[in-house]
PDB file of N, CA and C in Angstrom:
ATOM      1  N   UNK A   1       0.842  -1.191   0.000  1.00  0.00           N
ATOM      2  CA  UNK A   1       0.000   0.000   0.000  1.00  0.00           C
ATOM      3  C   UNK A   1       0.881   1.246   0.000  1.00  0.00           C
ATOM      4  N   UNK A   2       0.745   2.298  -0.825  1.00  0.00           N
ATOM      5  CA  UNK A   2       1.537   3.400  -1.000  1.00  0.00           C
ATOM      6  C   UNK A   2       1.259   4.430  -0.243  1.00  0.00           C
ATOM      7  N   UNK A   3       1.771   5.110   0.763  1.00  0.00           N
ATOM      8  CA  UNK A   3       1.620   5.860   1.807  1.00  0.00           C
ATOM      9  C   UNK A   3       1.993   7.482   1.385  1.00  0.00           C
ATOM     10  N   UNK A   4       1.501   8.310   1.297  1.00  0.00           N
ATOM     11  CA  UNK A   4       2.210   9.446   0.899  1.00  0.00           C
ATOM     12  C   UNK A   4       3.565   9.958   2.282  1.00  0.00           C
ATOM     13  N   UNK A   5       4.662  10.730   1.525  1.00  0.00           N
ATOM     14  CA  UNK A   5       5.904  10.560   2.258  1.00  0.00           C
ATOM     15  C   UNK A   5       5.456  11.990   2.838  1.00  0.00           C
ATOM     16  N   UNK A   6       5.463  12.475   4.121  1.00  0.00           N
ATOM     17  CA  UNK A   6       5.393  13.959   4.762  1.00  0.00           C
ATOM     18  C   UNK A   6       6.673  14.594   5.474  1.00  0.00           C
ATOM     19  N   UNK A   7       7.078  15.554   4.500  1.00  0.00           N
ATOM     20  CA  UNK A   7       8.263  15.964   4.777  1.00  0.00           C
ATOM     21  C   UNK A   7       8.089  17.350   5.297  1.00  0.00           C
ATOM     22  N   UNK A   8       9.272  17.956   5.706  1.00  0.00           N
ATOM     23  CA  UNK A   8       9.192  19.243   6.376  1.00  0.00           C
ATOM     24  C   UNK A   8      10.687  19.950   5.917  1.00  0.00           C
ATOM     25  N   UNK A   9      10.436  20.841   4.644  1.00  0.00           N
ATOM     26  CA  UNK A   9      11.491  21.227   4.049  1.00  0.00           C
ATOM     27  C   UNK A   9      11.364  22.755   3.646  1.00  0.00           C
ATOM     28  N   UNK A  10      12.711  23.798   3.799  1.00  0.00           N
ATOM     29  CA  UNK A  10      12.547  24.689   3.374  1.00  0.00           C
ATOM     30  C   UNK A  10      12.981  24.948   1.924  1.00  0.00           C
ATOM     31  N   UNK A  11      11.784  25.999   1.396  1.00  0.00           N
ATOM     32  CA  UNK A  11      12.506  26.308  -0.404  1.00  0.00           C
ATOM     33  C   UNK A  11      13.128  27.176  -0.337  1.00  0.00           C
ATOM     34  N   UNK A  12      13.939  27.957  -0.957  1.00  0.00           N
ATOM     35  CA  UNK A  12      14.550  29.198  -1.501  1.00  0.00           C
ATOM     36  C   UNK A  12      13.655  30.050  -1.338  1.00  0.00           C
ATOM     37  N   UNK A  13      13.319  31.285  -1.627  1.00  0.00           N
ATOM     38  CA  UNK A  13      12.241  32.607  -1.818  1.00  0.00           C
ATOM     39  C   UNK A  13      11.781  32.752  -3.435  1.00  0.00           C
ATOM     40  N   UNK A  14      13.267  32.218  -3.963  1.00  0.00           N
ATOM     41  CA  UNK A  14      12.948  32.609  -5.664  1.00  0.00           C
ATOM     42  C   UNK A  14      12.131  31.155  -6.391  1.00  0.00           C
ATOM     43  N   UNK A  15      12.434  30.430  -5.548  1.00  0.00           N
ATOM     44  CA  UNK A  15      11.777  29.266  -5.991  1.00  0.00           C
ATOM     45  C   UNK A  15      10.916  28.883  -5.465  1.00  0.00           C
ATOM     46  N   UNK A  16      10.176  29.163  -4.230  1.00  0.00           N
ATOM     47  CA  UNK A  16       8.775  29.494  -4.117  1.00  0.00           C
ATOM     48  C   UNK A  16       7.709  30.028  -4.477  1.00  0.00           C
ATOM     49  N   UNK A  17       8.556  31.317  -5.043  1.00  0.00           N
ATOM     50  CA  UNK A  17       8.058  32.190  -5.988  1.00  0.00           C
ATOM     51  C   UNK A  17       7.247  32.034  -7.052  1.00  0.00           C
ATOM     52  N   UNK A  18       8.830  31.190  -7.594  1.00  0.00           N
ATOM     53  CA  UNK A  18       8.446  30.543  -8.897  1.00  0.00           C
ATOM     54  C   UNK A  18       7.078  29.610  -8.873  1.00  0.00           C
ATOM     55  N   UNK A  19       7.177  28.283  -8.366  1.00  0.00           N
ATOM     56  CA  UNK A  19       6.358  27.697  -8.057  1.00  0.00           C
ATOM     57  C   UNK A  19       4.805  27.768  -7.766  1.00  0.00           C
ATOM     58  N   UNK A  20       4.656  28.920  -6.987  1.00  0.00           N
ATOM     59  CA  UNK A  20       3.519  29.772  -6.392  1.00  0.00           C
ATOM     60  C   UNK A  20       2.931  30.462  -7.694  1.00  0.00           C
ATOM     61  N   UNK A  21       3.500  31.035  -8.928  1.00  0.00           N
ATOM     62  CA  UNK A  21       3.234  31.640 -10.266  1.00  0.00           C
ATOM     63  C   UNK A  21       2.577  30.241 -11.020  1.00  0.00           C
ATOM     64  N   UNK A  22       3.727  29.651 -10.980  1.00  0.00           N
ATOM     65  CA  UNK A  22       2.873  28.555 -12.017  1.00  0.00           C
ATOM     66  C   UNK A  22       1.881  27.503 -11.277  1.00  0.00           C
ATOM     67  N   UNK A  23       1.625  27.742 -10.166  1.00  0.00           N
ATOM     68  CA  UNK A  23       0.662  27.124  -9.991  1.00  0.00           C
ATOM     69  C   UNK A  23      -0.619  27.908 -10.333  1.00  0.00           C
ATOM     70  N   UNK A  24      -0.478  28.827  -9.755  1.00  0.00           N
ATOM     71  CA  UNK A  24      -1.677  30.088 -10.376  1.00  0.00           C
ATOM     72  C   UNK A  24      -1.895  30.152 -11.681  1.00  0.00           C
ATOM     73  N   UNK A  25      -1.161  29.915 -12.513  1.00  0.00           N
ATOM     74  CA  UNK A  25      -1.017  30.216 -14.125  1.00  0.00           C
ATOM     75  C   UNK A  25      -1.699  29.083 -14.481  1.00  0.00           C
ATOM     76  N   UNK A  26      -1.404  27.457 -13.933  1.00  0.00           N
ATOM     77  CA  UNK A  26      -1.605  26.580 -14.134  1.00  0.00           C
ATOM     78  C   UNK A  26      -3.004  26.034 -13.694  1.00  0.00           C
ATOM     79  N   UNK A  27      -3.625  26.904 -13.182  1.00  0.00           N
ATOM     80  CA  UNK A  27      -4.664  26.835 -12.179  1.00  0.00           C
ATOM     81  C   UNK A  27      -4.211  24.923 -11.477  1.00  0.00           C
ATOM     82  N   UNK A  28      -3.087  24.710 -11.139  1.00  0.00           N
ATOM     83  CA  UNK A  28      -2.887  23.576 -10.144  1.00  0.00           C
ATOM     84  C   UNK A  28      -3.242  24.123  -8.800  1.00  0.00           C
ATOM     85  N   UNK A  29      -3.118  22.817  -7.946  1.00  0.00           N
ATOM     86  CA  UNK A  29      -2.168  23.500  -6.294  1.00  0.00           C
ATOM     87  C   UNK A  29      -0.851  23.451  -6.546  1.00  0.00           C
ATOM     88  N   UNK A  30      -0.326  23.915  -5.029  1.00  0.00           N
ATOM     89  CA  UNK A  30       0.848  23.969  -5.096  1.00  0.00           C
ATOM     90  C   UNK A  30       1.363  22.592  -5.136  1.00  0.00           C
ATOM     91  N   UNK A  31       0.715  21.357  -4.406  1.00  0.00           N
ATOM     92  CA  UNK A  31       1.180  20.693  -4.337  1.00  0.00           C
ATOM     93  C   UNK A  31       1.586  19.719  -5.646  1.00  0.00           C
ATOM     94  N   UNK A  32       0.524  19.729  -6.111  1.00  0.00           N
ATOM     95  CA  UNK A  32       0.527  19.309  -7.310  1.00  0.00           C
ATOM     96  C   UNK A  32       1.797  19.757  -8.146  1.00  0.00           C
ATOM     97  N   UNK A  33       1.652  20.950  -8.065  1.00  0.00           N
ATOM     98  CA  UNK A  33       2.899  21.278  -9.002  1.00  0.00           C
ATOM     99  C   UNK A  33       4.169  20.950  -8.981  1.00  0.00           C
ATOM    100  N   UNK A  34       4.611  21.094  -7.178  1.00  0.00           N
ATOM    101  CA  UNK A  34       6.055  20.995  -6.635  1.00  0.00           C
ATOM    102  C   UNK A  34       5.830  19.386  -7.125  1.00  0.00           C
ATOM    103  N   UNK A  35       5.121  18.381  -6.908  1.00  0.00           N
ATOM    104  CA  UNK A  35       5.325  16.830  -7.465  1.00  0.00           C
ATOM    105  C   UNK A  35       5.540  17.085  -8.931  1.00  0.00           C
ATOM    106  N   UNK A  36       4.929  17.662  -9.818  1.00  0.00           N
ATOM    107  CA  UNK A  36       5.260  17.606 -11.109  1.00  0.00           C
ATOM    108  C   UNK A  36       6.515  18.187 -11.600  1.00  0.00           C
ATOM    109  N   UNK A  37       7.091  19.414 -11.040  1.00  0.00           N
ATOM    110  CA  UNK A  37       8.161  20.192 -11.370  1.00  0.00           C
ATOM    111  C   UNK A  37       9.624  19.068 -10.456  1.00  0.00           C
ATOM    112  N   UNK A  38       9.329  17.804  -9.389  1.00  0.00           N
ATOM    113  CA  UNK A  38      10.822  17.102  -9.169  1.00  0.00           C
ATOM    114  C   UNK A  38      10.146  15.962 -10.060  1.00  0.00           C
ATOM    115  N   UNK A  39       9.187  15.347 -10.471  1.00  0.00           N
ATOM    116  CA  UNK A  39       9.186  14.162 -11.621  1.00  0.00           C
ATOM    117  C   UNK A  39       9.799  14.464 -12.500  1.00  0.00           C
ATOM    118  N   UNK A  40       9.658  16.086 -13.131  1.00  0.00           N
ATOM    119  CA  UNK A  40      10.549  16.480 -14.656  1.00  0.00           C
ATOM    120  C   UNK A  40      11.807  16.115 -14.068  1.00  0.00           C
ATOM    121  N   UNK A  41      11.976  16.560 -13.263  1.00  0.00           N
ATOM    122  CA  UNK A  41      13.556  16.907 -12.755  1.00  0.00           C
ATOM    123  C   UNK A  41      14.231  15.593 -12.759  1.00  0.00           C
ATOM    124  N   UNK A  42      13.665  14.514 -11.763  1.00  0.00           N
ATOM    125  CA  UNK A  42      14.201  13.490 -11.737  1.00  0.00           C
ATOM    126  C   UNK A  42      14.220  12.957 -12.650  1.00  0.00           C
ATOM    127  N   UNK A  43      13.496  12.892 -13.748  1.00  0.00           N
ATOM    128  CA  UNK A  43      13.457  12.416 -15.026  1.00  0.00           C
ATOM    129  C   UNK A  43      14.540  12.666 -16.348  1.00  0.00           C
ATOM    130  N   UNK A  44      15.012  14.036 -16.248  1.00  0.00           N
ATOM    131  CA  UNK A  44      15.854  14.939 -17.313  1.00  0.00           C
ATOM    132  C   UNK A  44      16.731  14.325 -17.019  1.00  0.00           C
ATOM    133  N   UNK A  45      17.306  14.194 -15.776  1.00  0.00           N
ATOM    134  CA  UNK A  45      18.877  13.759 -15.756  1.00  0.00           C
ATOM    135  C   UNK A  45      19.101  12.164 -16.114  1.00  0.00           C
ATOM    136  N   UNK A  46      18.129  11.628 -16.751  1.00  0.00           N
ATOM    137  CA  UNK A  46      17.961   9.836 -16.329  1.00  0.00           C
ATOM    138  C   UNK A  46      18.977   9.618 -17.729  1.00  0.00           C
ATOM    139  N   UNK A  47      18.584  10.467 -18.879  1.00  0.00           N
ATOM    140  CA  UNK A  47      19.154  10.539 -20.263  1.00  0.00           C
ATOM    141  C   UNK A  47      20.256  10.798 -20.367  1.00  0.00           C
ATOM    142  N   UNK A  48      21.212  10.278 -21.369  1.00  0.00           N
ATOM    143  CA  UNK A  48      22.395  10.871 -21.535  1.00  0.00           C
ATOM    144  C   UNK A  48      22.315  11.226 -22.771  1.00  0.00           C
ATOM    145  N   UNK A  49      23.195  12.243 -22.234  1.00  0.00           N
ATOM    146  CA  UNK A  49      23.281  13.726 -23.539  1.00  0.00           C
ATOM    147  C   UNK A  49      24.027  12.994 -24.553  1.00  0.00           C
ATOM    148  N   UNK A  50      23.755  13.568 -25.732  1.00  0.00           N
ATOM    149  CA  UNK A  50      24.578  13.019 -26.625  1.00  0.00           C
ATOM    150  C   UNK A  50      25.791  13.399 -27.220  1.00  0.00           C
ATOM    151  N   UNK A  51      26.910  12.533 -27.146  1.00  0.00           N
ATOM    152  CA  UNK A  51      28.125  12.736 -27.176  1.00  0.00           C
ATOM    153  C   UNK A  51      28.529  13.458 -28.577  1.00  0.00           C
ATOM    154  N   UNK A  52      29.232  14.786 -28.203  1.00  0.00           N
ATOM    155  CA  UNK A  52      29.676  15.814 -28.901  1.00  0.00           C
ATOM    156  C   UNK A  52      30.897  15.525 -29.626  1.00  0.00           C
ATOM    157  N   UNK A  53      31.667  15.868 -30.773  1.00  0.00           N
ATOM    158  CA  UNK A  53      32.953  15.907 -30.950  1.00  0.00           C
ATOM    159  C   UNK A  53      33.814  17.066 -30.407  1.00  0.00           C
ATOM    160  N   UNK A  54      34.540  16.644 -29.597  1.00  0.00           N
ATOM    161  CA  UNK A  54      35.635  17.661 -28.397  1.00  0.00           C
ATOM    162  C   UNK A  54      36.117  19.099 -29.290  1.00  0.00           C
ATOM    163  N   UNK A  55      35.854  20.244 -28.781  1.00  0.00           N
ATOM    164  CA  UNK A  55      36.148  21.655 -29.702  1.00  0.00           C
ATOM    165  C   UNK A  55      37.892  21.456 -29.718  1.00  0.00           C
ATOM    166  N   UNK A  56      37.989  22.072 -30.859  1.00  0.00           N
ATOM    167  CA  UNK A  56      39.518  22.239 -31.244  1.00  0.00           C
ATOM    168  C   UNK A  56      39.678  23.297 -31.766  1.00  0.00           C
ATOM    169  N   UNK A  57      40.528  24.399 -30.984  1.00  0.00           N
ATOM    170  CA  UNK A  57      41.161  24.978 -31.757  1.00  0.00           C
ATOM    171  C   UNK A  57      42.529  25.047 -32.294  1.00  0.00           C
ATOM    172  N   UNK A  58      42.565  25.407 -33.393  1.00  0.00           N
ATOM    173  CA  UNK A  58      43.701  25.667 -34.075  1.00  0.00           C
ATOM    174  C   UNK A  58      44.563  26.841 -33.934  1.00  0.00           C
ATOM    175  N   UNK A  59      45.813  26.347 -33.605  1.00  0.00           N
ATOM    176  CA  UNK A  59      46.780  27.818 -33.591  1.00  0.00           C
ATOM    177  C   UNK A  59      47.623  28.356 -34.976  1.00  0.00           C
ATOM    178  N   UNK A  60      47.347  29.451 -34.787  1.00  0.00           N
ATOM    179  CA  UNK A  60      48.974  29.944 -35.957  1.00  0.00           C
ATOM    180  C   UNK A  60      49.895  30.402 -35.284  1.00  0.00           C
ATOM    181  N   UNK A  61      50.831  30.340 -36.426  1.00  0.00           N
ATOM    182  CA  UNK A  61      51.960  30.541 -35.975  1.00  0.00           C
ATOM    183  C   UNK A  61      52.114  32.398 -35.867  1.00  0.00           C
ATOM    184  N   UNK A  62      52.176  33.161 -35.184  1.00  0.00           N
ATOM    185  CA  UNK A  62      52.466  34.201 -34.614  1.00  0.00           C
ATOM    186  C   UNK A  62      53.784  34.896 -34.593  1.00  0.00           C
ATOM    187  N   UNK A  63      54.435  35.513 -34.996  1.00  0.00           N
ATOM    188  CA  UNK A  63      55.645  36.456 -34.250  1.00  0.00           C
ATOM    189  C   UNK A  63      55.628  38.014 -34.149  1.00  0.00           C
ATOM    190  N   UNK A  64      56.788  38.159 -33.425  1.00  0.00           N
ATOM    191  CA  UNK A  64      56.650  40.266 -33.471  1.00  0.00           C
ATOM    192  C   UNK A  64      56.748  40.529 -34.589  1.00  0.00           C
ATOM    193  N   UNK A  65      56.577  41.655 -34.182  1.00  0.00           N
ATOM    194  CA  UNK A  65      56.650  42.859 -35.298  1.00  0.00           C
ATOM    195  C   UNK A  65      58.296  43.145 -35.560  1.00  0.00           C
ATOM    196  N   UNK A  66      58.107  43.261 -36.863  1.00  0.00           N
ATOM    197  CA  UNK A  66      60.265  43.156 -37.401  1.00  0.00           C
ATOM    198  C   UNK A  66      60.377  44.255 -36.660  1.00  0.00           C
ATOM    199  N   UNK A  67      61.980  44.093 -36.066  1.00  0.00           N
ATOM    200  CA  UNK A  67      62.745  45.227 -34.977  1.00  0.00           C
ATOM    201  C   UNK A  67      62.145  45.039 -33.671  1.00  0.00           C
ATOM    202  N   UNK A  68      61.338  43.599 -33.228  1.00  0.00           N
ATOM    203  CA  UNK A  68      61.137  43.332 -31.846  1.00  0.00           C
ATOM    204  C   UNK A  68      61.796  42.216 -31.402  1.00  0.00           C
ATOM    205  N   UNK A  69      63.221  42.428 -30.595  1.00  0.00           N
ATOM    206  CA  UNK A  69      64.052  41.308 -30.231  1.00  0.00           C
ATOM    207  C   UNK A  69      63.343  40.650 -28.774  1.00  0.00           C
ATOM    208  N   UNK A  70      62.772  39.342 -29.148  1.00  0.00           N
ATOM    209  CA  UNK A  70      62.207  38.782 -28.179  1.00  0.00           C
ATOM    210  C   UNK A  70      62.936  38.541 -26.504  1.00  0.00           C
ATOM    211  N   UNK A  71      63.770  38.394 -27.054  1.00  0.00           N
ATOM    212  CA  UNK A  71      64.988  38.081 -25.808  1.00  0.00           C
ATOM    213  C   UNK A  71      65.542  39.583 -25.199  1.00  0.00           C
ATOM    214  N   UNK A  72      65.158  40.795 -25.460  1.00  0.00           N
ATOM    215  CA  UNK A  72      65.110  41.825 -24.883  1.00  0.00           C
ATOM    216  C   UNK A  72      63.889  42.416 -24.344  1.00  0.00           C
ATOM    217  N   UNK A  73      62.652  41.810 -24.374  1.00  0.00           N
ATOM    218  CA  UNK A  73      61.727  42.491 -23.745  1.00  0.00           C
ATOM    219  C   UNK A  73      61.755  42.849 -22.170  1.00  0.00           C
ATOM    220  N   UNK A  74      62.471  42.069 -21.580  1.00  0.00           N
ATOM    221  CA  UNK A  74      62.155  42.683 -20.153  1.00  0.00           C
ATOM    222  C   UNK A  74      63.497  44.070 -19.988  1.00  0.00           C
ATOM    223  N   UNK A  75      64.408  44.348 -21.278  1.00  0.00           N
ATOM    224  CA  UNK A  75      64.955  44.774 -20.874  1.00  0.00           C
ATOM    225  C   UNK A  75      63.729  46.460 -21.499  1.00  0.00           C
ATOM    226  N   UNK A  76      63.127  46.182 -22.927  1.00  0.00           N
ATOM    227  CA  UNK A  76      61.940  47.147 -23.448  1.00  0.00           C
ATOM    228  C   UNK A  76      60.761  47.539 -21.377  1.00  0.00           C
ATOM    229  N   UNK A  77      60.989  46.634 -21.107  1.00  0.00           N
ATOM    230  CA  UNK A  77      59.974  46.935 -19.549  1.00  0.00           C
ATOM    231  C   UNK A  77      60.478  48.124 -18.823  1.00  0.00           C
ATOM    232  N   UNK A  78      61.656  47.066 -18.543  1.00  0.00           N
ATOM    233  CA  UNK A  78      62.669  48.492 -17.651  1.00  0.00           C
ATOM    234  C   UNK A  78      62.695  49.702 -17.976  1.00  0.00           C
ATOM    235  N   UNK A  79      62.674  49.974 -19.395  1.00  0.00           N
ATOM    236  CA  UNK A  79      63.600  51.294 -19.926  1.00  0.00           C
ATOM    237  C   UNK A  79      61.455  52.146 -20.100  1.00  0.00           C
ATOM    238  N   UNK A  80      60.697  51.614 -20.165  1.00  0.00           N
ATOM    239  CA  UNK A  80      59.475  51.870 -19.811  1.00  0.00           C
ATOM    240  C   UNK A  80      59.183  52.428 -18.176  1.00  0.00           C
ATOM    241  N   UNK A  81      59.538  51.416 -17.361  1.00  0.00           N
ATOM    242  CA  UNK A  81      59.746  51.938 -16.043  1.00  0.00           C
ATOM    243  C   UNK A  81      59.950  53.382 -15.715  1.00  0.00           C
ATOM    244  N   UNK A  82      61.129  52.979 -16.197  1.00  0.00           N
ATOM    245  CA  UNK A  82      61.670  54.892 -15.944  1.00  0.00           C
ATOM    246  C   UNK A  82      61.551  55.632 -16.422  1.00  0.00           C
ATOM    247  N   UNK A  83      60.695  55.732 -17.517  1.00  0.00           N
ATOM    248  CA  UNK A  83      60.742  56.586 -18.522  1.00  0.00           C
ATOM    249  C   UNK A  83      59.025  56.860 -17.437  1.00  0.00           C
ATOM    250  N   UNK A  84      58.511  56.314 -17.103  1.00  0.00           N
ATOM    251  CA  UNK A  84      57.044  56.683 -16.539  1.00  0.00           C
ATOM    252  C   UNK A  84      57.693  57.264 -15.351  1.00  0.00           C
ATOM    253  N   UNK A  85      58.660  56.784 -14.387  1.00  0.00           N
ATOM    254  CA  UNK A  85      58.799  56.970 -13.088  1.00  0.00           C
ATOM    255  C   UNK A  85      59.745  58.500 -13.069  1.00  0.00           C
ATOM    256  N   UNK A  86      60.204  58.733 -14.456  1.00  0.00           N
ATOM    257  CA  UNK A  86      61.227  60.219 -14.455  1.00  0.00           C
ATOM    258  C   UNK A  86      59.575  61.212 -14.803  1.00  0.00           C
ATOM    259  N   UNK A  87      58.411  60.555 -14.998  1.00  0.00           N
ATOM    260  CA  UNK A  87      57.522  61.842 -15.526  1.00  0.00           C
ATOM    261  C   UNK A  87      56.895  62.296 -14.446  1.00  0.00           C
ATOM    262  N   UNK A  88      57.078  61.202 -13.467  1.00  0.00           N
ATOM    263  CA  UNK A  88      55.762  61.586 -12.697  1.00  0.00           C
ATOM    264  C   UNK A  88      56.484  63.103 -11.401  1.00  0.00           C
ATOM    265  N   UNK A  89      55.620  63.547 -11.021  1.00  0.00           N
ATOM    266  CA  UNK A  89      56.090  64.829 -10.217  1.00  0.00           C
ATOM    267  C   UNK A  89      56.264  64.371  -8.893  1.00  0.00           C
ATOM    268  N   UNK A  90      57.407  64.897  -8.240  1.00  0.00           N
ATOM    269  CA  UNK A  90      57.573  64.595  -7.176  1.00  0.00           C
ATOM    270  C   UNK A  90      56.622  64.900  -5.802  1.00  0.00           C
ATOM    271  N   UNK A  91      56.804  64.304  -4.773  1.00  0.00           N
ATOM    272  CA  UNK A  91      55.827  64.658  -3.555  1.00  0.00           C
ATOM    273  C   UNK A  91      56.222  65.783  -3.024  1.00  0.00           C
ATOM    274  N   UNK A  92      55.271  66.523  -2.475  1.00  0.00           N
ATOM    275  CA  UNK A  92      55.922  67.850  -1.574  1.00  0.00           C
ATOM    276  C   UNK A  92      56.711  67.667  -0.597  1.00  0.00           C
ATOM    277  N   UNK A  93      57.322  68.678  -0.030  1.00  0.00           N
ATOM    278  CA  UNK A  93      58.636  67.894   0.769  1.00  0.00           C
ATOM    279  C   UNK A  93      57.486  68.371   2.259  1.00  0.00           C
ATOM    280  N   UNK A  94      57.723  67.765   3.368  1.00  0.00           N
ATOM    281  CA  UNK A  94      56.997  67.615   4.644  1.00  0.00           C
ATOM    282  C   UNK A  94      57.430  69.022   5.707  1.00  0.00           C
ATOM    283  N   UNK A  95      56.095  69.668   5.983  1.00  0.00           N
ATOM    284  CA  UNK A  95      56.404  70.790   6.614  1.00  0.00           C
ATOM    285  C   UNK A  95      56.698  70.803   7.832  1.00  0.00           C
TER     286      UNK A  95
END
């Protein structure tokens, strides 16, 4: 004999919400609905999705711009450094 199960659970606010709309919309009860909206549920995941071919991308081949020596860039950083750190204005001196 099948007994109905009586539980005592809290929902979310947005998903009460929800629920509470489509039952109204649906002219259901609530109860009704919350059983119909975990049957979908439990149901969707029972399937397996169907297997995709894995994305690939492809690279090119890339380099600088002619007159950019790769093996000098951190020295291009530095000489950036100071060239920002000679612009900026000094602090006032402390009275």
């Amino acid at each position: 004999m099948y007994r109905p199960m009586r539980t005592t659970l809290t929902i979310d606010e947005d998903v009460g919400r929800a629920l509470k709309d489509l039952s109204r919309h649906a002219g259901k009860s609530f109860k009704t609905v919350v059983n119909e909206v975990l049957r979908q549920g439990l149901t969707s995941g029972a399937k397996p999705e169907a297997r995709r071919e894995p994305f690939k991308v492809e690279s090119a081949r890339r380099g600088f711009v002619p007159g950019i020596d790769p093996f000098k860039l951190n020295q291009l950083v530095d000489e950036l450094e100071v060239e920002q750190f000679l612009t900026q204005t000094p602090p006032a001196p402390p009275r």
